[in-house]
N, C-alpha and C. Protein backbone atom coordinates (compact mmCIF):
# COMPACT_ATOMS: atom_id res chain seq x y z
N UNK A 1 144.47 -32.52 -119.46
CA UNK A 1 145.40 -33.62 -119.61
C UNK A 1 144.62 -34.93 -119.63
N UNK A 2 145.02 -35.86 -120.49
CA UNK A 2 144.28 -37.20 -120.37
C UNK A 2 144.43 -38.18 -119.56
N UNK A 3 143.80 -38.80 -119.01
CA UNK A 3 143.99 -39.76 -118.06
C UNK A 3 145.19 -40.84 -117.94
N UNK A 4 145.94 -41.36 -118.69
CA UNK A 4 147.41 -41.89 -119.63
C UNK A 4 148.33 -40.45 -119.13
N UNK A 5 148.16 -39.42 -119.57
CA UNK A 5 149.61 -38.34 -118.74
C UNK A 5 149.21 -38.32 -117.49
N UNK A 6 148.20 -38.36 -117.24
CA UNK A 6 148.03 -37.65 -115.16
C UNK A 6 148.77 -39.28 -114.89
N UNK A 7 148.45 -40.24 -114.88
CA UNK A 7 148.71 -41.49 -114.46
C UNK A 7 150.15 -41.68 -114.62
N UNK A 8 151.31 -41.17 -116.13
CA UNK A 8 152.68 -40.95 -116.25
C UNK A 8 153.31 -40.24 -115.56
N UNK A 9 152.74 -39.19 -114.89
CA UNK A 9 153.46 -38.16 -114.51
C UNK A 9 153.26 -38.71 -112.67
N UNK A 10 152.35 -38.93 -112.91
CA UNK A 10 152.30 -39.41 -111.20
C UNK A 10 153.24 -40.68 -110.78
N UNK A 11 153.28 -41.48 -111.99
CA UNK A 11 154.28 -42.78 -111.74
C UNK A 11 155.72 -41.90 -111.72
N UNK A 12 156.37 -41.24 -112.86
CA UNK A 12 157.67 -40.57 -112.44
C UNK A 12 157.84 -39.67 -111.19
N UNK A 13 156.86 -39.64 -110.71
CA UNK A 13 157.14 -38.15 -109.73
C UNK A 13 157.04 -39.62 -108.46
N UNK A 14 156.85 -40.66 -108.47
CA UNK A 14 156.48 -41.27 -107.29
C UNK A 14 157.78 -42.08 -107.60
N UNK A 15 158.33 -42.96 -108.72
CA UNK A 15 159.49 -43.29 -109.06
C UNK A 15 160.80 -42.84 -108.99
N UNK A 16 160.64 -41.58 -108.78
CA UNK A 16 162.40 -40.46 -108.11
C UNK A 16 162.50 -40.81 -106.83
N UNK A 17 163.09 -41.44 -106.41
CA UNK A 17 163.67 -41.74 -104.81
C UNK A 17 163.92 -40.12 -104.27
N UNK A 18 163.76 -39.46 -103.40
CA UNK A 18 164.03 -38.38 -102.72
C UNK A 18 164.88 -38.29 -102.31
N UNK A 19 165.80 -37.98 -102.60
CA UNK A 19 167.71 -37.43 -101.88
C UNK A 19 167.45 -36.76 -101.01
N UNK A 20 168.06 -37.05 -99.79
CA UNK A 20 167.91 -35.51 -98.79
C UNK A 20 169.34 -34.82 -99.29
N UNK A 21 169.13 -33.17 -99.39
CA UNK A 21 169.99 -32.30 -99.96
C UNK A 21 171.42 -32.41 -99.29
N UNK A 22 171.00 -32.59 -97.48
CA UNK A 22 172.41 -32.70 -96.47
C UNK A 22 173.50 -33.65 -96.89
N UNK A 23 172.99 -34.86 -97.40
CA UNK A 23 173.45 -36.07 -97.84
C UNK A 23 174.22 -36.19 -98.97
N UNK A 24 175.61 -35.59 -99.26
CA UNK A 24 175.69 -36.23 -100.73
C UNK A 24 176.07 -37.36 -100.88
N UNK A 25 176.06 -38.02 -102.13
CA UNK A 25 175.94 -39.75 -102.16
C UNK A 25 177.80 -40.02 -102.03
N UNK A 26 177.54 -41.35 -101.89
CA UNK A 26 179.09 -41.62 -101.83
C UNK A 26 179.46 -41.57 -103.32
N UNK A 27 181.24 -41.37 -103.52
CA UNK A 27 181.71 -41.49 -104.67
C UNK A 27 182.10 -42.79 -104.87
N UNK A 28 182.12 -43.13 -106.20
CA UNK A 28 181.79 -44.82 -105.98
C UNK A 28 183.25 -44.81 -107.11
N UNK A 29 184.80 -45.94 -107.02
CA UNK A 29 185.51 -45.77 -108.19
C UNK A 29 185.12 -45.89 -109.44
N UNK A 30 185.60 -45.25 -110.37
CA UNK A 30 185.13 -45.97 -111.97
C UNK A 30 186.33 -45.93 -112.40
N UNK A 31 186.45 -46.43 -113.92
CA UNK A 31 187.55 -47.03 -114.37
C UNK A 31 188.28 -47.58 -113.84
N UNK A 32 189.73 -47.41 -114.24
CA UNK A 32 191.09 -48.37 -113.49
C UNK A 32 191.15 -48.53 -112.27
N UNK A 33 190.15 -47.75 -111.51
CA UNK A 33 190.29 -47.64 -109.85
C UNK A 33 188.83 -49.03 -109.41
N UNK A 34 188.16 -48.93 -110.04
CA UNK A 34 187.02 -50.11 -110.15
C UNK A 34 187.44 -51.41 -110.39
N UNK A 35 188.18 -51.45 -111.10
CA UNK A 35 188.86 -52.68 -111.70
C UNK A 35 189.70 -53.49 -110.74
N UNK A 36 189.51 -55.00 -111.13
CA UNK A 36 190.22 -55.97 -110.57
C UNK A 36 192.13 -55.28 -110.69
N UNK A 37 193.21 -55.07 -109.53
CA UNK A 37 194.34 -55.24 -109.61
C UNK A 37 195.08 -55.47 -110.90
N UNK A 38 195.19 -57.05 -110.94
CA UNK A 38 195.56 -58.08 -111.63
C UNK A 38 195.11 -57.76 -113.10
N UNK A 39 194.25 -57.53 -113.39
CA UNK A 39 193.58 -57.07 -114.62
C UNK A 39 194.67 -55.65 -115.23
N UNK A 40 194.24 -54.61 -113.69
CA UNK A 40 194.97 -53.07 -114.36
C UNK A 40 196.27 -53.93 -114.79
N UNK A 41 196.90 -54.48 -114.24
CA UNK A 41 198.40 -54.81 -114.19
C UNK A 41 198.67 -55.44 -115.65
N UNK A 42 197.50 -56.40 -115.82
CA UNK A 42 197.86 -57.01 -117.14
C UNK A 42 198.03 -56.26 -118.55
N UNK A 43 196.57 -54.83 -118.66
CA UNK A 43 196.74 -54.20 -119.35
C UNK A 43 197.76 -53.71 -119.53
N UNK A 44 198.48 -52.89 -118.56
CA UNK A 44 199.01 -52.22 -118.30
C UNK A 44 200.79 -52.88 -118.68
N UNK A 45 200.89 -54.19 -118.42
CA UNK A 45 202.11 -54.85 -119.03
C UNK A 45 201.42 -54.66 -120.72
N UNK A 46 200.45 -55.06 -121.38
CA UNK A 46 200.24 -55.19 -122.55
C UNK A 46 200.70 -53.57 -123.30
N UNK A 47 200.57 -52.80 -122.35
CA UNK A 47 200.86 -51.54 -123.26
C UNK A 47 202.47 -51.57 -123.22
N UNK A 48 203.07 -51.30 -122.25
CA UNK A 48 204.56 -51.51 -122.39
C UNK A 48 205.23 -52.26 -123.56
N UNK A 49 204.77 -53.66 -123.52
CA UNK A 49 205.24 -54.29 -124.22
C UNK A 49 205.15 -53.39 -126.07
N UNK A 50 203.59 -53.39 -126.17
CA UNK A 50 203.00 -52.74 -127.32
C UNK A 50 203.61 -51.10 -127.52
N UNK A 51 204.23 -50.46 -126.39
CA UNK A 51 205.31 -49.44 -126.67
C UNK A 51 206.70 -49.82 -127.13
N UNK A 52 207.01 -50.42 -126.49
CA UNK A 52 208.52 -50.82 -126.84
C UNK A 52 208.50 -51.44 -128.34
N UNK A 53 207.64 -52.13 -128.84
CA UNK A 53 207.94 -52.83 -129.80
C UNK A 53 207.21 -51.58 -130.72
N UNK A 54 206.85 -50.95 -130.50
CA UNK A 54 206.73 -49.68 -131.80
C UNK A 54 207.86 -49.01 -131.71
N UNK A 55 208.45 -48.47 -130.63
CA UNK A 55 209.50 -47.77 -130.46
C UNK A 55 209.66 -46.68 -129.84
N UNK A 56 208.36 -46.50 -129.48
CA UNK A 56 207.72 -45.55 -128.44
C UNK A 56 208.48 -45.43 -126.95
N UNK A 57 208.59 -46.24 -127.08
CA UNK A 57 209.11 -46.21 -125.27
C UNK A 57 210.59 -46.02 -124.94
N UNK A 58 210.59 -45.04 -123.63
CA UNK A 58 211.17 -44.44 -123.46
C UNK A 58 212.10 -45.12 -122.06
N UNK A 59 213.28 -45.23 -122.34
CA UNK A 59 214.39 -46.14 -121.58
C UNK A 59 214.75 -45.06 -121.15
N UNK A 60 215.23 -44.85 -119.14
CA UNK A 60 215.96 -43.93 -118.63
C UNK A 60 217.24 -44.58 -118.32
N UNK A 61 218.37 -43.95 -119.00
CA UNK A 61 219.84 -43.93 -118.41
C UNK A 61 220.04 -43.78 -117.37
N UNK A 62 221.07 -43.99 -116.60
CA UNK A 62 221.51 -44.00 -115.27
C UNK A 62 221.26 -42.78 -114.93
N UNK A 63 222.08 -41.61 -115.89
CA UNK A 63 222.28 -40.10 -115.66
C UNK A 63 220.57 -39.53 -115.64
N UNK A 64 220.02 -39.97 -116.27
CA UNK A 64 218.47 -39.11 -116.85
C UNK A 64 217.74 -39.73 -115.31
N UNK A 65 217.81 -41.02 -114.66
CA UNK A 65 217.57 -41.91 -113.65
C UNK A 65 217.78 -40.68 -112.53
N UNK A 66 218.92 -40.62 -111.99
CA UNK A 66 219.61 -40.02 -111.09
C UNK A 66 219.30 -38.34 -111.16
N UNK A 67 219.13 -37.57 -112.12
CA UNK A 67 218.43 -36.31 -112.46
C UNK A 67 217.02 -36.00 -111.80
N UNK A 68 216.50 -37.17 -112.30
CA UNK A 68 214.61 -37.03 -111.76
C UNK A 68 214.99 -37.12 -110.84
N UNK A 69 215.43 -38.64 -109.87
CA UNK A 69 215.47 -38.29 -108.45
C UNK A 69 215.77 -37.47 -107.96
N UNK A 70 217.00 -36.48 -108.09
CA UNK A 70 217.67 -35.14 -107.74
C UNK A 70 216.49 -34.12 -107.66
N UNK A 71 215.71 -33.90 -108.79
CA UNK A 71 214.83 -33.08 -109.25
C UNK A 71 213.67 -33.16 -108.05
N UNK A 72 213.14 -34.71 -107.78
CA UNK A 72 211.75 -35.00 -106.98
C UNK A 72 212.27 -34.84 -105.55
N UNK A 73 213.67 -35.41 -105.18
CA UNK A 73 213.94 -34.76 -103.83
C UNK A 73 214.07 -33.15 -103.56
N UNK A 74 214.68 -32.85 -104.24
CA UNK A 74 214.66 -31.29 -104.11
C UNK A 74 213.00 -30.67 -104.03
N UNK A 75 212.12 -31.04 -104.69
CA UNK A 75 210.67 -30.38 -104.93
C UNK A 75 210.27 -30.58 -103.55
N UNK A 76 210.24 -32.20 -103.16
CA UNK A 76 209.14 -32.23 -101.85
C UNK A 76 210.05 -32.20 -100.36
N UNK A 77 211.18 -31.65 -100.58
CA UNK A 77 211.57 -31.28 -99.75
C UNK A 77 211.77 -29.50 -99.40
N UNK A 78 211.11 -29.17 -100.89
CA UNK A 78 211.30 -27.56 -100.94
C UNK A 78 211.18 -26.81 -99.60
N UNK A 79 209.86 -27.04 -98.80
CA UNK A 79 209.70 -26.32 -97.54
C UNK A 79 210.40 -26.64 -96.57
N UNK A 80 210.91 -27.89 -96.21
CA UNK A 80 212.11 -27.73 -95.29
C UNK A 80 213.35 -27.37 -95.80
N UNK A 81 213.75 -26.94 -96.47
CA UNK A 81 215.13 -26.12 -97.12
C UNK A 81 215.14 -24.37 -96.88
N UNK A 82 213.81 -24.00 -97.31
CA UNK A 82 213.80 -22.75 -96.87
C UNK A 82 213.41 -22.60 -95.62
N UNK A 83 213.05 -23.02 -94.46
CA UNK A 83 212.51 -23.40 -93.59
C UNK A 83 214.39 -23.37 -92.79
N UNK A 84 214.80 -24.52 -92.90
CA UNK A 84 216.10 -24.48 -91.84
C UNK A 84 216.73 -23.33 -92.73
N UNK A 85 216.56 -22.54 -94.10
CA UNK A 85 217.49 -21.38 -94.44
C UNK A 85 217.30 -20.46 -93.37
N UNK A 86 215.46 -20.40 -92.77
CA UNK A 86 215.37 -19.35 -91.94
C UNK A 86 215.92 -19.13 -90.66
N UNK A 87 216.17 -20.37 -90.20
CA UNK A 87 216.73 -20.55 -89.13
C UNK A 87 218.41 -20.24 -88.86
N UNK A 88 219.32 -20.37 -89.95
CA UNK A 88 220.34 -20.74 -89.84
C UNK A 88 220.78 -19.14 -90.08
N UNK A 89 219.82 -18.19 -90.66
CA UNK A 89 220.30 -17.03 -91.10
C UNK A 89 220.85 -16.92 -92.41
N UNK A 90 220.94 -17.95 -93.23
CA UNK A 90 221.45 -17.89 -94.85
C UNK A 90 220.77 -17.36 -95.85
C-alpha cells in the first residue's frame, strides 16, 4: 500500500467516533414533528383551503359527525363493555 492509503485509512479509522454498543443514540424528531408549531399549522391551513377549492374536501354532516363518534366511543371503550358483560352474567 502507498504511503497516501496507509495515511487515508488511518485518518477514517481515527475519524469514526466510537459508539458504545449499550448506548443507543437518542431519536431526534424529523419532519412535521421538528418543525416550528405555527409553521405545521400554516401549511396545514394552506392545504385545506387548496382542498376545498379543488373540491376535494370532504364536509361531515351532522349524521356522518355523530356516527364516527358512536363508532370511536364504542372501539375504546371495547374492553370495558365486555369486561362489566362478565360481571353482570350477560
Amino acid at each position: 500500500m502507498s504511503k497516501t492509503a496507509e495515511s487515508s485509512v488511518e485518518h477514517t479509522q481515527a475519524a469514526a467516533p466510537a459508539a458504545p454498543a449499550s448506548e443507543p443514540r437518542p431519536r431526534r424528531p424529523r419532519g412535521f414533528a421538528a418543525m416550528d408549531r405555527n409553521l405545521v399549522s400554516e401549511i396545514a391551513r394552506k392545504g385545506g383551503k387548496a382542498a376545498h377549492a379543488a373540491g376535494t374536501a370532504h364536509e361531515f354532516t351532522s349524521d356522518e359527525a355523530r356516527n364516527a363518534g358512536r363508532k370511536g366511543g364504542m372501539a375504546t371503550h371495547a374492553k370495558r363493555r365486555t369486561r362489566d358483560d362478565d360481571k353482570t352474567g350477560t
